[in-house]
C-alpha atoms as a PDB file:
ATOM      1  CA  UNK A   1     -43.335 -50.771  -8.450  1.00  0.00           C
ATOM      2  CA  UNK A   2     -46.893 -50.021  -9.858  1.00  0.00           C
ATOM      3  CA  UNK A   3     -45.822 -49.205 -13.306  1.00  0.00           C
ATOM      4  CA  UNK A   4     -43.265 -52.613 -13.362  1.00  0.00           C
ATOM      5  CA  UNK A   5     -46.579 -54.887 -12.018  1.00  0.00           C
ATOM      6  CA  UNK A   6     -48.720 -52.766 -15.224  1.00  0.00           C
ATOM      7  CA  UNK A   7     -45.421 -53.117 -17.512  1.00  0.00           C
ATOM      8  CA  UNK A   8     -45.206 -56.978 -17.076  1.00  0.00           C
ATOM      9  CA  UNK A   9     -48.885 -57.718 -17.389  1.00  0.00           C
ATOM     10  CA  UNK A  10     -48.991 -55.846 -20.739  1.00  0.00           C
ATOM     11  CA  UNK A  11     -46.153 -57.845 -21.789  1.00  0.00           C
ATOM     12  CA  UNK A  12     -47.670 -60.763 -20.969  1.00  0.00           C
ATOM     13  CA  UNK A  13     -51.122 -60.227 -22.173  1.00  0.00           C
ATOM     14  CA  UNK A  14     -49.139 -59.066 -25.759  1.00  0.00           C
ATOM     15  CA  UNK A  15     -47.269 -62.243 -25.989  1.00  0.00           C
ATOM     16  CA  UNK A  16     -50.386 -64.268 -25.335  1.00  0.00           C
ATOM     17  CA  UNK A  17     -52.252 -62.526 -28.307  1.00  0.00           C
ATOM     18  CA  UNK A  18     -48.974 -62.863 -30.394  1.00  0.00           C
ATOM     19  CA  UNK A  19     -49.227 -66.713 -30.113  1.00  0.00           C
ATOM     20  CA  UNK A  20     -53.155 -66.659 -30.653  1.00  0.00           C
ATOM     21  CA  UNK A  21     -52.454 -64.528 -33.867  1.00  0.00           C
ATOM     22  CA  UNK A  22     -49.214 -66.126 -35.127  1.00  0.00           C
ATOM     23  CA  UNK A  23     -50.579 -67.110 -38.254  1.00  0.00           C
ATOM     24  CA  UNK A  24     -52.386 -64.288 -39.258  1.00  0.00           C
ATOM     25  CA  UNK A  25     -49.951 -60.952 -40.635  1.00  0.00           C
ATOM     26  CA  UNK A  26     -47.061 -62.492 -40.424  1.00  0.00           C
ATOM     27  CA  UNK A  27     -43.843 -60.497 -40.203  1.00  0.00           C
ATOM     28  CA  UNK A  28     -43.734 -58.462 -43.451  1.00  0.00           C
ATOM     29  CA  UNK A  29     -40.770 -59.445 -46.148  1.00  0.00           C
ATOM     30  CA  UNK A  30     -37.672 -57.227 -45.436  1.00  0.00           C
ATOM     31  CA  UNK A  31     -35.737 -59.316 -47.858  1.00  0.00           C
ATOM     32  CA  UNK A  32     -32.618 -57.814 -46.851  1.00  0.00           C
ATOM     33  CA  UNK A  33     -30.927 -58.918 -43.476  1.00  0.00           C
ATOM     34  CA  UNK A  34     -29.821 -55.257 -42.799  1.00  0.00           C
ATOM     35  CA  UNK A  35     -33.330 -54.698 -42.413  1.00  0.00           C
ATOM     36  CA  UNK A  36     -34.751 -57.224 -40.853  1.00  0.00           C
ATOM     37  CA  UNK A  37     -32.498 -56.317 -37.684  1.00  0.00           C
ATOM     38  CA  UNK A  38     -32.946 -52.671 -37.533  1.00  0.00           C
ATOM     39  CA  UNK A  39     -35.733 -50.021 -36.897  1.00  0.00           C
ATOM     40  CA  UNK A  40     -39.667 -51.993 -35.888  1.00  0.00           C
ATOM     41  CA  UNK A  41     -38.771 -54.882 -36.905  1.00  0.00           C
ATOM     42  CA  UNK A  42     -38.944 -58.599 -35.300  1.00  0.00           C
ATOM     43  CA  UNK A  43     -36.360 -61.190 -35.844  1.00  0.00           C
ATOM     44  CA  UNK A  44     -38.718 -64.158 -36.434  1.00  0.00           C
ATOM     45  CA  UNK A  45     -40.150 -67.329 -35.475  1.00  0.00           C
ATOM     46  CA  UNK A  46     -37.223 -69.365 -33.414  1.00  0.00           C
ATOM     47  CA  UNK A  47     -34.500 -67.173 -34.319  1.00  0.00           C
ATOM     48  CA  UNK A  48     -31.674 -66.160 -31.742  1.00  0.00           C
ATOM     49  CA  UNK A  49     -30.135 -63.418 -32.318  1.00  0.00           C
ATOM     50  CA  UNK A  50     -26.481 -62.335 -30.264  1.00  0.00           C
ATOM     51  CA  UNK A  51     -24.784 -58.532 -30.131  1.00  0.00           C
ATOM     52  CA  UNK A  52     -22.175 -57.097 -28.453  1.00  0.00           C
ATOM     53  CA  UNK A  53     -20.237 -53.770 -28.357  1.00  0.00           C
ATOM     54  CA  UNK A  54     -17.453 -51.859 -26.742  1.00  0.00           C
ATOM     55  CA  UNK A  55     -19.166 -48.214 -25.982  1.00  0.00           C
ATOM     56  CA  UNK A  56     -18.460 -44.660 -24.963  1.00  0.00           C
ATOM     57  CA  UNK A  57     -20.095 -41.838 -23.764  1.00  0.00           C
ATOM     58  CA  UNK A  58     -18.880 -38.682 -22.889  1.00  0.00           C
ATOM     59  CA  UNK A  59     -20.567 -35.971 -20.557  1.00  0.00           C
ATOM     60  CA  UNK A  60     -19.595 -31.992 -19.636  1.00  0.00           C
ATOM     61  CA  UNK A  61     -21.519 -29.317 -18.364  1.00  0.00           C
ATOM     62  CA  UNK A  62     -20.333 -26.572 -16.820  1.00  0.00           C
ATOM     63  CA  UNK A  63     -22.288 -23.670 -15.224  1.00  0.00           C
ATOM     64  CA  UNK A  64     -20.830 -20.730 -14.556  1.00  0.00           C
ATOM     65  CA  UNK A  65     -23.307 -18.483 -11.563  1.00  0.00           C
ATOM     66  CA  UNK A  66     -23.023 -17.490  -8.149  1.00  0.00           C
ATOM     67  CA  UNK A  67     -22.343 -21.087  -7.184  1.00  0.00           C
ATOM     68  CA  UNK A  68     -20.118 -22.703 -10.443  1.00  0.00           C
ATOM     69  CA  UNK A  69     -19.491 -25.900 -10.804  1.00  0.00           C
ATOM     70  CA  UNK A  70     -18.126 -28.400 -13.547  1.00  0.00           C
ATOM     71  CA  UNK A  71     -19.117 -32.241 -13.966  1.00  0.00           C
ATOM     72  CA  UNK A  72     -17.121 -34.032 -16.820  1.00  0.00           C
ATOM     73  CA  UNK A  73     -17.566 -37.561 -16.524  1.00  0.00           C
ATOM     74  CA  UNK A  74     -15.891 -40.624 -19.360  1.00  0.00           C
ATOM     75  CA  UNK A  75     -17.466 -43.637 -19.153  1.00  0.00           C
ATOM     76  CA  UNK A  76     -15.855 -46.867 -20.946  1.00  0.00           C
ATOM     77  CA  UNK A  77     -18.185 -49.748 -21.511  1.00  0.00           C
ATOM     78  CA  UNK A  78     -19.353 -53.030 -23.196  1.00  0.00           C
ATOM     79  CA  UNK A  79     -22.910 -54.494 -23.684  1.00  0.00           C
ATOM     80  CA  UNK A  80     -24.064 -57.948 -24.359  1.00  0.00           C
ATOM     81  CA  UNK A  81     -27.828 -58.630 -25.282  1.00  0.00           C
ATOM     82  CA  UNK A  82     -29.495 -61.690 -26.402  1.00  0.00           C
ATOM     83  CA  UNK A  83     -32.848 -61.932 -28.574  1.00  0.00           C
ATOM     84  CA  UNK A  84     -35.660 -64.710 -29.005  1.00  0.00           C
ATOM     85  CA  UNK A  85     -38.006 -64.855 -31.342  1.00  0.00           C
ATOM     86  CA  UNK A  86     -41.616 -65.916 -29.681  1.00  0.00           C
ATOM     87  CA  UNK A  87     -43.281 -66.753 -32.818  1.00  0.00           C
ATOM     88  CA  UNK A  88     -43.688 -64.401 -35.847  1.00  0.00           C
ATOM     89  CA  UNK A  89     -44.592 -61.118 -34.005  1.00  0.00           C
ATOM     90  CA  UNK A  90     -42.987 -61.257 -30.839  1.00  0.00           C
ATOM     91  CA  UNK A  91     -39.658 -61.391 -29.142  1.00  0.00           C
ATOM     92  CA  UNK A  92     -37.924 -61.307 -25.824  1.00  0.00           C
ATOM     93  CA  UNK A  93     -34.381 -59.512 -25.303  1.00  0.00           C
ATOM     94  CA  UNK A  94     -32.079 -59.685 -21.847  1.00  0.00           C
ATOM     95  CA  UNK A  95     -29.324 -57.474 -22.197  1.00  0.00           C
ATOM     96  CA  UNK A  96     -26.199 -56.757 -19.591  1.00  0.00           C
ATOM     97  CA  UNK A  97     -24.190 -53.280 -19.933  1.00  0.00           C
ATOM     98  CA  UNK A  98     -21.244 -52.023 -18.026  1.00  0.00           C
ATOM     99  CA  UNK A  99     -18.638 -49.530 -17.929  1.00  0.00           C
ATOM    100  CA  UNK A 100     -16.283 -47.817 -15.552  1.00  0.00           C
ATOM    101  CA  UNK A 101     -16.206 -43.811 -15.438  1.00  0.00           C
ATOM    102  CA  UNK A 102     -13.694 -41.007 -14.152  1.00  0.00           C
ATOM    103  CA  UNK A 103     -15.383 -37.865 -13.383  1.00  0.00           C
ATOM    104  CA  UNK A 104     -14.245 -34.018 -12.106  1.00  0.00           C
ATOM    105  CA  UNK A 105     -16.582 -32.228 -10.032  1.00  0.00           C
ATOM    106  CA  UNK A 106     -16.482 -28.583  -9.287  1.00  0.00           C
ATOM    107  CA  UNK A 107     -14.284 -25.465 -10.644  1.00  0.00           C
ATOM    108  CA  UNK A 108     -13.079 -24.416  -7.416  1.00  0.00           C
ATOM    109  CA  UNK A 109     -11.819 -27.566  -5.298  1.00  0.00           C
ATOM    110  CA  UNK A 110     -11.361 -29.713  -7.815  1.00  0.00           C
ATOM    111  CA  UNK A 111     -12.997 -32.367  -6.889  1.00  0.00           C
ATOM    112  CA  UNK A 112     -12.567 -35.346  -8.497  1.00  0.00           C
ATOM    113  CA  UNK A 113     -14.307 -39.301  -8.406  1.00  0.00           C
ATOM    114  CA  UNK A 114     -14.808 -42.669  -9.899  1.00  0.00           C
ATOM    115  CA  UNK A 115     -17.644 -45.045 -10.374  1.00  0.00           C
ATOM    116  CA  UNK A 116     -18.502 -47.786 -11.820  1.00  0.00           C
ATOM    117  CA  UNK A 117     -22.336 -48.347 -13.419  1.00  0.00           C
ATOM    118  CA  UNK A 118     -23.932 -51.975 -14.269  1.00  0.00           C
ATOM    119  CA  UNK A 119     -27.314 -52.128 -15.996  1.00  0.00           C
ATOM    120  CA  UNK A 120     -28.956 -55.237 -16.795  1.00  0.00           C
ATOM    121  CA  UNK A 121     -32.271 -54.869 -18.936  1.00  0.00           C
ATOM    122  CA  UNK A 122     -35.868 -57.781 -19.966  1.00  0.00           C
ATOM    123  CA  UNK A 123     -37.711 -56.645 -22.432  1.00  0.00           C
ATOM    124  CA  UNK A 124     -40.222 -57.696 -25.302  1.00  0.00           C
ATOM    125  CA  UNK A 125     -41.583 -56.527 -28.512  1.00  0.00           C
ATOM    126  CA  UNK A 126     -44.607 -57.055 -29.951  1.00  0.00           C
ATOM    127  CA  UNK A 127     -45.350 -56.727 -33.877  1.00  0.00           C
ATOM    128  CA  UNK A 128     -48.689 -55.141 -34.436  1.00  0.00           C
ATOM    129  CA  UNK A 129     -48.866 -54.154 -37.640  1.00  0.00           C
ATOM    130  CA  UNK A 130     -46.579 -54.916 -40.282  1.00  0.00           C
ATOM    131  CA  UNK A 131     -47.503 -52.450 -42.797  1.00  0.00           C
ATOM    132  CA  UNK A 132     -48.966 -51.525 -46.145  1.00  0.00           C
ATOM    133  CA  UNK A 133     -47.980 -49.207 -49.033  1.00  0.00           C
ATOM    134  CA  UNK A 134     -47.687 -45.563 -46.662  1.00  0.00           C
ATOM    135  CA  UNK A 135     -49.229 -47.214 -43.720  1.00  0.00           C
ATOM    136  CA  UNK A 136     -45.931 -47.643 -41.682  1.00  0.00           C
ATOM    137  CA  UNK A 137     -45.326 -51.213 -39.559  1.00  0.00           C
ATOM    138  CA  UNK A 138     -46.137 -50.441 -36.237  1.00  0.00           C
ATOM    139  CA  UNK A 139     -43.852 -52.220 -33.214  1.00  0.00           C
ATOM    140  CA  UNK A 140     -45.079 -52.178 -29.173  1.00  0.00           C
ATOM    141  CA  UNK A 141     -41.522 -52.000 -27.351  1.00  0.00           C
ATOM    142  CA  UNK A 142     -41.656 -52.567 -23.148  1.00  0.00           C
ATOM    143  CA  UNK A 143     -38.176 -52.959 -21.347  1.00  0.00           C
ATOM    144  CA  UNK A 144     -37.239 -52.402 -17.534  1.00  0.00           C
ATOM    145  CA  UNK A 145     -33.652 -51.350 -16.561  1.00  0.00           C
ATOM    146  CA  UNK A 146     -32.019 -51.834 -13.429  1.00  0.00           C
ATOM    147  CA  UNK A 147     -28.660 -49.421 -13.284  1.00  0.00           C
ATOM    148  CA  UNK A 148     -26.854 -50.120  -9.583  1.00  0.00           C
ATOM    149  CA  UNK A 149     -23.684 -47.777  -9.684  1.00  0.00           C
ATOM    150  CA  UNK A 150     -20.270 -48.393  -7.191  1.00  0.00           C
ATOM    151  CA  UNK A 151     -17.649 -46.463  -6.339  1.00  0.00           C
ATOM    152  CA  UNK A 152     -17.469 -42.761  -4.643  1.00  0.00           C
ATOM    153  CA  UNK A 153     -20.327 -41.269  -6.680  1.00  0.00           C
ATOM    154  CA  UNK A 154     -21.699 -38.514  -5.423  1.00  0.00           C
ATOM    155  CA  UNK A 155     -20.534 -40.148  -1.624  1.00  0.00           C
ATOM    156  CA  UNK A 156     -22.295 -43.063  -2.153  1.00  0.00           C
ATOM    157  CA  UNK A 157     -20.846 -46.255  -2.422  1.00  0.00           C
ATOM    158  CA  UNK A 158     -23.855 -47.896  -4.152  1.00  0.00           C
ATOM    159  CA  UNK A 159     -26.517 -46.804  -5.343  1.00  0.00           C
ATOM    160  CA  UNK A 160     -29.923 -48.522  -7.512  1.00  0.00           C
ATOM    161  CA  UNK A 161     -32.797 -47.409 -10.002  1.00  0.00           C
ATOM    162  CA  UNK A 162     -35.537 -49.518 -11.692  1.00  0.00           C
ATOM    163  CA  UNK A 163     -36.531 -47.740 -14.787  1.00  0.00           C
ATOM    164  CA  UNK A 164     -39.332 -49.228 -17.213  1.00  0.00           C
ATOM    165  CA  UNK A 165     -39.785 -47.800 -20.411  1.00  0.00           C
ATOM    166  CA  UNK A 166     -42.707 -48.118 -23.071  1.00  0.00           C
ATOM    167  CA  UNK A 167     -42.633 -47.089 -26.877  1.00  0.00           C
ATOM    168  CA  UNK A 168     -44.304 -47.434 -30.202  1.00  0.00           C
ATOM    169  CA  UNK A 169     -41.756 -48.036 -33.326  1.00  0.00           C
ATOM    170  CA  UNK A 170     -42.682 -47.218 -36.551  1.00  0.00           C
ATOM    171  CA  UNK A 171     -41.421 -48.077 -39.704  1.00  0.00           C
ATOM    172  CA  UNK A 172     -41.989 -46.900 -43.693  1.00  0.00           C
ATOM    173  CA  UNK A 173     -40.403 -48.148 -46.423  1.00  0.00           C
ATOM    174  CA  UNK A 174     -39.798 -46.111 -49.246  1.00  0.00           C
ATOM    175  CA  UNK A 175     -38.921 -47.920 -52.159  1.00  0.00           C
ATOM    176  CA  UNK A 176     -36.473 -50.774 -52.131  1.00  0.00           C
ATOM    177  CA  UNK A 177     -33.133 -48.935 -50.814  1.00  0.00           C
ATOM    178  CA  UNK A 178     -34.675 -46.751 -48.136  1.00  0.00           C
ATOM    179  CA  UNK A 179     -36.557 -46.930 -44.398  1.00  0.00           C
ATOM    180  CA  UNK A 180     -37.753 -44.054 -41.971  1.00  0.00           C
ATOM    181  CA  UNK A 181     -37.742 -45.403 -38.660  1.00  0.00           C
ATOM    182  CA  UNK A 182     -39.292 -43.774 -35.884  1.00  0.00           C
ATOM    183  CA  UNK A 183     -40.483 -43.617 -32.008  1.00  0.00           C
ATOM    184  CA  UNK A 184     -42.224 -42.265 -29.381  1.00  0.00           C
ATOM    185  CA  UNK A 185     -42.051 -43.538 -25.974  1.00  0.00           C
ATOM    186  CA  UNK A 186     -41.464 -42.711 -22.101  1.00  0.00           C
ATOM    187  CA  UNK A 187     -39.176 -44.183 -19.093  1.00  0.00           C
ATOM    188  CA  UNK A 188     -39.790 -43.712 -16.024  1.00  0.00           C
ATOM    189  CA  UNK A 189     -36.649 -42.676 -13.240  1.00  0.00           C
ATOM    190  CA  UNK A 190     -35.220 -40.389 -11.050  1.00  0.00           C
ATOM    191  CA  UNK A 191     -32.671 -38.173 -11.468  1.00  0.00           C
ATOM    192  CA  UNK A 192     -29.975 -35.835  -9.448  1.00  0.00           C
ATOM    193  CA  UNK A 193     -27.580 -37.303  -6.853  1.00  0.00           C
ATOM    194  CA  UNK A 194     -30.315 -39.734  -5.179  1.00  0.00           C
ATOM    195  CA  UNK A 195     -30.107 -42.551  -7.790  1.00  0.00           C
ATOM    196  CA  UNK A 196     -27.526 -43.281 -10.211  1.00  0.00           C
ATOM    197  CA  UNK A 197     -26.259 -40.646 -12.573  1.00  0.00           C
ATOM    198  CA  UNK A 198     -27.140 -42.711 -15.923  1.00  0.00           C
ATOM    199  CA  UNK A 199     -27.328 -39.863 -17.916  1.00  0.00           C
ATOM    200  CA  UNK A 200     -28.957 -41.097 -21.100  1.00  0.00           C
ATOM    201  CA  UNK A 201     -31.526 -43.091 -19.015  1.00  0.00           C
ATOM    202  CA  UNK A 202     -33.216 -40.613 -16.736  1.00  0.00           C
ATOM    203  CA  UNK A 203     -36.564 -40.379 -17.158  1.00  0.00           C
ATOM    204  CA  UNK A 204     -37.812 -38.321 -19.864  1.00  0.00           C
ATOM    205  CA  UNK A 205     -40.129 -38.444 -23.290  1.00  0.00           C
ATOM    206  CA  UNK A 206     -38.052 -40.851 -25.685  1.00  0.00           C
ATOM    207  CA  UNK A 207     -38.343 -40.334 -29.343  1.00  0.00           C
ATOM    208  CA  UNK A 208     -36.575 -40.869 -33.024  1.00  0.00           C
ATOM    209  CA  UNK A 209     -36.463 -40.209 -36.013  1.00  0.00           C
ATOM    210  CA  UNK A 210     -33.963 -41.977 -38.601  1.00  0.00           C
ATOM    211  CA  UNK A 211     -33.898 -42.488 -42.049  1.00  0.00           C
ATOM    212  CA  UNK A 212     -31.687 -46.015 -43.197  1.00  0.00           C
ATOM    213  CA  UNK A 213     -29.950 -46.207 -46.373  1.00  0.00           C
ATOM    214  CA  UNK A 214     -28.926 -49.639 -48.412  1.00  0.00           C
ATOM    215  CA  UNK A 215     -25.835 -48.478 -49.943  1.00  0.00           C
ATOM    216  CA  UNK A 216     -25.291 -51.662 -51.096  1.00  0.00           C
ATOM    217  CA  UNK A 217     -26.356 -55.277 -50.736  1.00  0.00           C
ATOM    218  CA  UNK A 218     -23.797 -55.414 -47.983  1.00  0.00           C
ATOM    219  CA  UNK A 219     -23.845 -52.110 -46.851  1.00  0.00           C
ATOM    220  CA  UNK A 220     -26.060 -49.653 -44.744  1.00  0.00           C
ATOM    221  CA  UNK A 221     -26.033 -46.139 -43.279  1.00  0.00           C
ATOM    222  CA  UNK A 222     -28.548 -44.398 -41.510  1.00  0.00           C
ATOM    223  CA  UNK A 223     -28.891 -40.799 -40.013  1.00  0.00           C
ATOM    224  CA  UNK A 224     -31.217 -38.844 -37.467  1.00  0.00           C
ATOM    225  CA  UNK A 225     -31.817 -37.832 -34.170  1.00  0.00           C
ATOM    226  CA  UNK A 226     -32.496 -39.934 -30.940  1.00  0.00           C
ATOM    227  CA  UNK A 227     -33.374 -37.839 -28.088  1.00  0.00           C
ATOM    228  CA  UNK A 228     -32.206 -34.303 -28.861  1.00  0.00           C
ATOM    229  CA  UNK A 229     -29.021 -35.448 -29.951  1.00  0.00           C
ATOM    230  CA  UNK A 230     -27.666 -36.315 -33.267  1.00  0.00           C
ATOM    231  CA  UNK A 231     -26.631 -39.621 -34.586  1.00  0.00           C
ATOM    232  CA  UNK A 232     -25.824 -41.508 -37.365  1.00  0.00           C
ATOM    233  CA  UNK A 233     -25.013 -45.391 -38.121  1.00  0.00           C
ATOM    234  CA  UNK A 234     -23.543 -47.914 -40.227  1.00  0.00           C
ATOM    235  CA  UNK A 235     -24.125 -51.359 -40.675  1.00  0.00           C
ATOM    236  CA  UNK A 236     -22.045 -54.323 -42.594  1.00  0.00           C
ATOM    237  CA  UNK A 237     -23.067 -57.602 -43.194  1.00  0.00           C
ATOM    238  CA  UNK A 238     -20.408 -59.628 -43.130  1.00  0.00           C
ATOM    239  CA  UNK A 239     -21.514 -62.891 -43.779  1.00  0.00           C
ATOM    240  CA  UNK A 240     -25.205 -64.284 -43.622  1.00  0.00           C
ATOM    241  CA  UNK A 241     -25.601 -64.563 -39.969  1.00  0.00           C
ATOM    242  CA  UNK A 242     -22.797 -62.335 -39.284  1.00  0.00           C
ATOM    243  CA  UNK A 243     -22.883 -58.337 -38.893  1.00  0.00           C
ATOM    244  CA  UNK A 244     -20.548 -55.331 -37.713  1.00  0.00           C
ATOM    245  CA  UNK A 245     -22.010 -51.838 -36.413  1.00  0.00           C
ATOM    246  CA  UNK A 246     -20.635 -48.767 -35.429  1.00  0.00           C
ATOM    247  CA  UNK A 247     -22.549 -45.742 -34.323  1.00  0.00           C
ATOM    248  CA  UNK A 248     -22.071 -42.121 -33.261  1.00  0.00           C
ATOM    249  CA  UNK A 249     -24.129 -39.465 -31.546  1.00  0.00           C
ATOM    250  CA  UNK A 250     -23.875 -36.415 -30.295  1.00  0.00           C
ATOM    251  CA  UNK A 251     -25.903 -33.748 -28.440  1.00  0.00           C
ATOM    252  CA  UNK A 252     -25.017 -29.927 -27.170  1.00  0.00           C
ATOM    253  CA  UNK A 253     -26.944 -26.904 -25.380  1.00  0.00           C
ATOM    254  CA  UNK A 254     -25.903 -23.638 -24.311  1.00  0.00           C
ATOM    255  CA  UNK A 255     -27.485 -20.734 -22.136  1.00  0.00           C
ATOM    256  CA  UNK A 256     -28.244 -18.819 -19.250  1.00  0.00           C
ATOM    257  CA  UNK A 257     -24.800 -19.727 -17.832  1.00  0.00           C
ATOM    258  CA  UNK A 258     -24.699 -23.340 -18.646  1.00  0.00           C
ATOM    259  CA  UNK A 259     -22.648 -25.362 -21.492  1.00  0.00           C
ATOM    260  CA  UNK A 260     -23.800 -29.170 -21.393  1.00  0.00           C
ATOM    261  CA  UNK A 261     -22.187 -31.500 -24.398  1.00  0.00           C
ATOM    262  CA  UNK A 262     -22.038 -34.978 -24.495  1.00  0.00           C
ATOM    263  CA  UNK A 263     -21.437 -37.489 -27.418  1.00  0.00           C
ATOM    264  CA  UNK A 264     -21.705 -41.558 -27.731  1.00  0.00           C
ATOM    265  CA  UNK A 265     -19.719 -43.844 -29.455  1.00  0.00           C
ATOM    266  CA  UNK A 266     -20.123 -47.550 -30.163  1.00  0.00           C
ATOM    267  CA  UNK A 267     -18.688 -50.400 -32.300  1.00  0.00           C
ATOM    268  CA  UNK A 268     -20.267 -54.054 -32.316  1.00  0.00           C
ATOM    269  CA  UNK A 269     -21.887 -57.097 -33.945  1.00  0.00           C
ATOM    270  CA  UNK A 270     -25.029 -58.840 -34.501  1.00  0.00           C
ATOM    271  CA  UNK A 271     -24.522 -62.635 -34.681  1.00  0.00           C
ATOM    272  CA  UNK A 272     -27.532 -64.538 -35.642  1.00  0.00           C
ATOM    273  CA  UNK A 273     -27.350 -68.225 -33.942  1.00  0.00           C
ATOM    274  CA  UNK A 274     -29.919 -69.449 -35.782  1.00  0.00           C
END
């Protein structure tokens, strides 16, 4: 509860000096729209911005000891997330994500459940540097998640976390057809069978690093890694306020016994109101 009381006040005290400081360093000129909603960026003074996806993740590890066990777990899920631009160099984001899973649980019985995971998400982002020549634009990022999980998961038929996360973004553009994006952050949460098995939101160190590629006008990929794992994106605009996005990511690790693998799909679109 500490770090949510610290998380807030920072969030509050940012978007207080973002409205003292509007005018001054305004949100640099990413001409193109498939920057502008990508990597450090903000989307702008009065600007709503809508996406949505249909998601999924799978998870297997297996470890093979005195005591072996197997956990395989796909999840199927959709997201929904809104954006507000709070001035020139600050947003605010709510976000809802769900998705239903079917999981096996240990080599020798067989074991075998289902659960079902929620997680709505605030969050805000505060511009604080928007860049010059090699001097990268420089993004604070605060959000809080709330995963609550039903069904027979690990015996429990429901189960919460509160997990607040805080990050710097970073972003350099390298001529007019590239941007390397990149982050450093932490979120806080618990792990093993006492909250809910979220596996790409435990707590841990979160960083990136992804390089973004115009193709064309119209057309963008990007490549990196997120996290330990692997990833890479593409991004279409299809009309001015209209864009579809599909991503891909992917993460393995084997030894002493244990083969863990798990990969992330998504497909989606950013719809800007206004």
């Amino acid at each position: 509860m500490k770090h949510i009381v610290l998380l807030l006040v920072a969030t509050l005290l940012t978007l207080n000096l973002s409205a003292q400081n509007e005018t001054d360093s305004a949100q640099p000129s990413d001409e193109n729209p498939l920057f502008q909603t990508t990597g450090a960026n903000v989307i702008g003074a009065g600007k709503i911005e809508m996406n949505g996806a249909l998601d999924y993740f799978y998870f297997n590890k297996e470890y093979h000891q005195t005591n072996p066990y197997h956990l395989r777990s796909d999840l199927i899920g959709a997201n929904l997330g809104v954006r507000f631009g709070i001035g020139h160099r600050a947003e605010f984001n709510i976000s809802l994500a769900g998705n239903t899973s079917a999981n096996e649980y240990n080599l020798t019985r067989n074991e075998f459940f289902s659960s079902g995971i929620f997680t709505p998400s605030v969050g805000a982002r505060l511009l604080l540097f928007g860049g010059r020549k090699w001097v990268p634009m420089v993004t604070f990022h605060t959000q809080v998640y709330f995963p609550m999980s039903f069904g027979s998961t690990f015996g429990s038929s429901f189960q919460y976390d509160v997990q607040p996360l805080i990050a710097l973004q970073f972003r350099n553009r390298i001529g007019q057809k590239w941007a390397l994006d990149y982050s450093l952050g932490y979120m806080w949460g618990k792990s093993g069978g006492k909250t809910v098995p979220a596996y790409h939101l435990l707590g841990a160190l979160r960083y990136s690093i992804f390089a973004r590629c115009l193709i064309t006008d119209r057309f963008m990929l990007g490549f990196g890694i997120e996290n330990s794992g692997a990833k890479i994106e593409a991004l279409w605009q299809l009309k001015p306020n209209l864009q579809l996005k599909a991503q891909s990511s992917f993460s393995a690790a084997f030894g002493g016994g244990i083969q863990h693998f798990e990969s992330y799909s998504l497909i989606g679109i950013n719809w800007m109101i206004k």
